[in-house]
Protein backbone atom coordinates (compact mmCIF):
# COMPACT_ATOMS: atom_id res chain seq x y z
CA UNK A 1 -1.98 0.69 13.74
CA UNK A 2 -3.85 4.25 12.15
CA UNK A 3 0.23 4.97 11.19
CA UNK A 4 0.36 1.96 8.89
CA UNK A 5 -2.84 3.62 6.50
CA UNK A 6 -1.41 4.64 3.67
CA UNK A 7 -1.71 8.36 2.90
CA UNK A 8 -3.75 9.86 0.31
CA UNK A 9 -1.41 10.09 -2.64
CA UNK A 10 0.93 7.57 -2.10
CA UNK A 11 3.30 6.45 -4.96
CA UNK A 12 4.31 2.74 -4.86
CA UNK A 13 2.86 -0.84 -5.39
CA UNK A 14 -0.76 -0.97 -4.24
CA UNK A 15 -1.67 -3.50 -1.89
CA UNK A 16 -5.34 -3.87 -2.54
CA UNK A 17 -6.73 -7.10 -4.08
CA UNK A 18 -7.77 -6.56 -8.28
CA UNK A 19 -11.49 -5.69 -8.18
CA UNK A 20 -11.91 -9.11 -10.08
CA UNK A 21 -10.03 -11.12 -7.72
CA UNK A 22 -9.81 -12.57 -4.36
CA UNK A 23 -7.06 -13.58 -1.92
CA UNK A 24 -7.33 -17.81 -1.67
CA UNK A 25 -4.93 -19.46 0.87
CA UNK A 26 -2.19 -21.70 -0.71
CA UNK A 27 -3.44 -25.70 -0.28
CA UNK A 28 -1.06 -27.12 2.19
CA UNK A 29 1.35 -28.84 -0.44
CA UNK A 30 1.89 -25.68 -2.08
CA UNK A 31 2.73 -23.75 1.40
CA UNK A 32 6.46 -25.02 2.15
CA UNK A 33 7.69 -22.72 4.24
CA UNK A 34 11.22 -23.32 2.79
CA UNK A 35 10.27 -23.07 -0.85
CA UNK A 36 7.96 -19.76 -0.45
CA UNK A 37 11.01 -18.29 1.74
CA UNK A 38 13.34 -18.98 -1.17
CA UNK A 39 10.70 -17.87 -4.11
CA UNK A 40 10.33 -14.59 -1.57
CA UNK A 41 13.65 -13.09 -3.24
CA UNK A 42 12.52 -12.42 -7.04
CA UNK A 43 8.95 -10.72 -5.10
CA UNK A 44 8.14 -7.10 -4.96
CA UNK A 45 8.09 -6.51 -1.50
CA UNK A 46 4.60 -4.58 -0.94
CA UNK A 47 4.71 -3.53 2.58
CA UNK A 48 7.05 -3.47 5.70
CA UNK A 49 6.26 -1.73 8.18
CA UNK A 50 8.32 -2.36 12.03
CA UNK A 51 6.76 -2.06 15.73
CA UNK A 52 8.60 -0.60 18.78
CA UNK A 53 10.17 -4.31 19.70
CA UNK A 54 12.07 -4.48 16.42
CA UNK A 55 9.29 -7.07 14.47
CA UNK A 56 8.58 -6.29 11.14
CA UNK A 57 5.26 -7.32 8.96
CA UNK A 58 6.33 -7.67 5.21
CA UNK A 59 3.64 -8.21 2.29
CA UNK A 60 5.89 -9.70 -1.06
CA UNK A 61 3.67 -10.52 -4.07
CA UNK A 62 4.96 -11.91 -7.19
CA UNK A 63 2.80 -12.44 -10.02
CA UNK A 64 -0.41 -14.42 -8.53
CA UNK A 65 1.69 -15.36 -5.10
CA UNK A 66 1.41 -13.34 -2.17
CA UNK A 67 3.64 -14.47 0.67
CA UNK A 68 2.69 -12.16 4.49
CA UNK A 69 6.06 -12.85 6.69
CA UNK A 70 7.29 -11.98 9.98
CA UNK A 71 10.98 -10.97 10.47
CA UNK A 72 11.72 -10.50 14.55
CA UNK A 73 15.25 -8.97 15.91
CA UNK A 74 17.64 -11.27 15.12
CA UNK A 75 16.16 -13.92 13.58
CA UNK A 76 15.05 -15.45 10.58
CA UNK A 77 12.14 -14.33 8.68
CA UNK A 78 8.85 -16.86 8.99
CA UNK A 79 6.71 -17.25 6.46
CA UNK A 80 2.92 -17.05 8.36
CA UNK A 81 0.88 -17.14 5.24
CA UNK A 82 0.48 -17.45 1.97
CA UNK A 83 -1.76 -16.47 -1.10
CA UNK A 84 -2.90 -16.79 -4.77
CA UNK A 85 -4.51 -13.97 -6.33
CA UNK A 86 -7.87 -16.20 -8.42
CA UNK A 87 -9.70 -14.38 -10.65
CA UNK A 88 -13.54 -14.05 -9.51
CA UNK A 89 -16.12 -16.15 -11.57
CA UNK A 90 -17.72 -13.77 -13.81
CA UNK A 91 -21.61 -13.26 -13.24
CA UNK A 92 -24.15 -13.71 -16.00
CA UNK A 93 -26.67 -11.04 -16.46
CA UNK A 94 -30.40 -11.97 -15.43
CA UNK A 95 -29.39 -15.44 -14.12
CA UNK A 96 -31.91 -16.06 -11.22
CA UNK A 97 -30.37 -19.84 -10.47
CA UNK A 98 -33.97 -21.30 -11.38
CA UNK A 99 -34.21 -23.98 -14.30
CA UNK A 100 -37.06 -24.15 -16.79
């Protein structure tokens, strides 16, 4: 929703991806929806915002993890993705992809 933009000005943890970097989804064996839950504790919790039925969206990122988790009414919060932050590979200058 327009309400969940952050304002101009805002103090806090930035959600935005490093310039350099990308969001790539966790391979399978490293998505455990038990482990990431328990590794979700130590993580800066980025964002959590709630809609009128109680659900709330939360955004944790520790270090190169980001975790995106779903907490309805009474329940247990479910993990529904999971990221590493990779660096970009670094462009040469003049390299046209051609070889002599």
């Amino acid at each position: 929703p327009q309400s969940w933009r952050p304002s101009a000005g805002t103090a806090g943890p930035s959600l935005a991806v490093p310039k350099a970097g990308a969001l790539v989804p966790l391979a399978a064996e490293n998505s455990d929806s038990a482990k990431l839950q328990h590794a979700l504790r130590p993580s800066a919790l980025l964002f959590d915002r709630g809609v009128e039925d109680g659900t709330r969206f939360r955004i944790y990122r520790d270090g190169h993890t980001e975790v995106r988790t779903l907490l309805a009414q009474g329940a247990a919060e479910l993990v529904g993705a999971a990221f590493t932050l990779r660096a970009l590979a670094p462009q040469t200058r003049g390299a046209t992809g051609a070889s002599a």
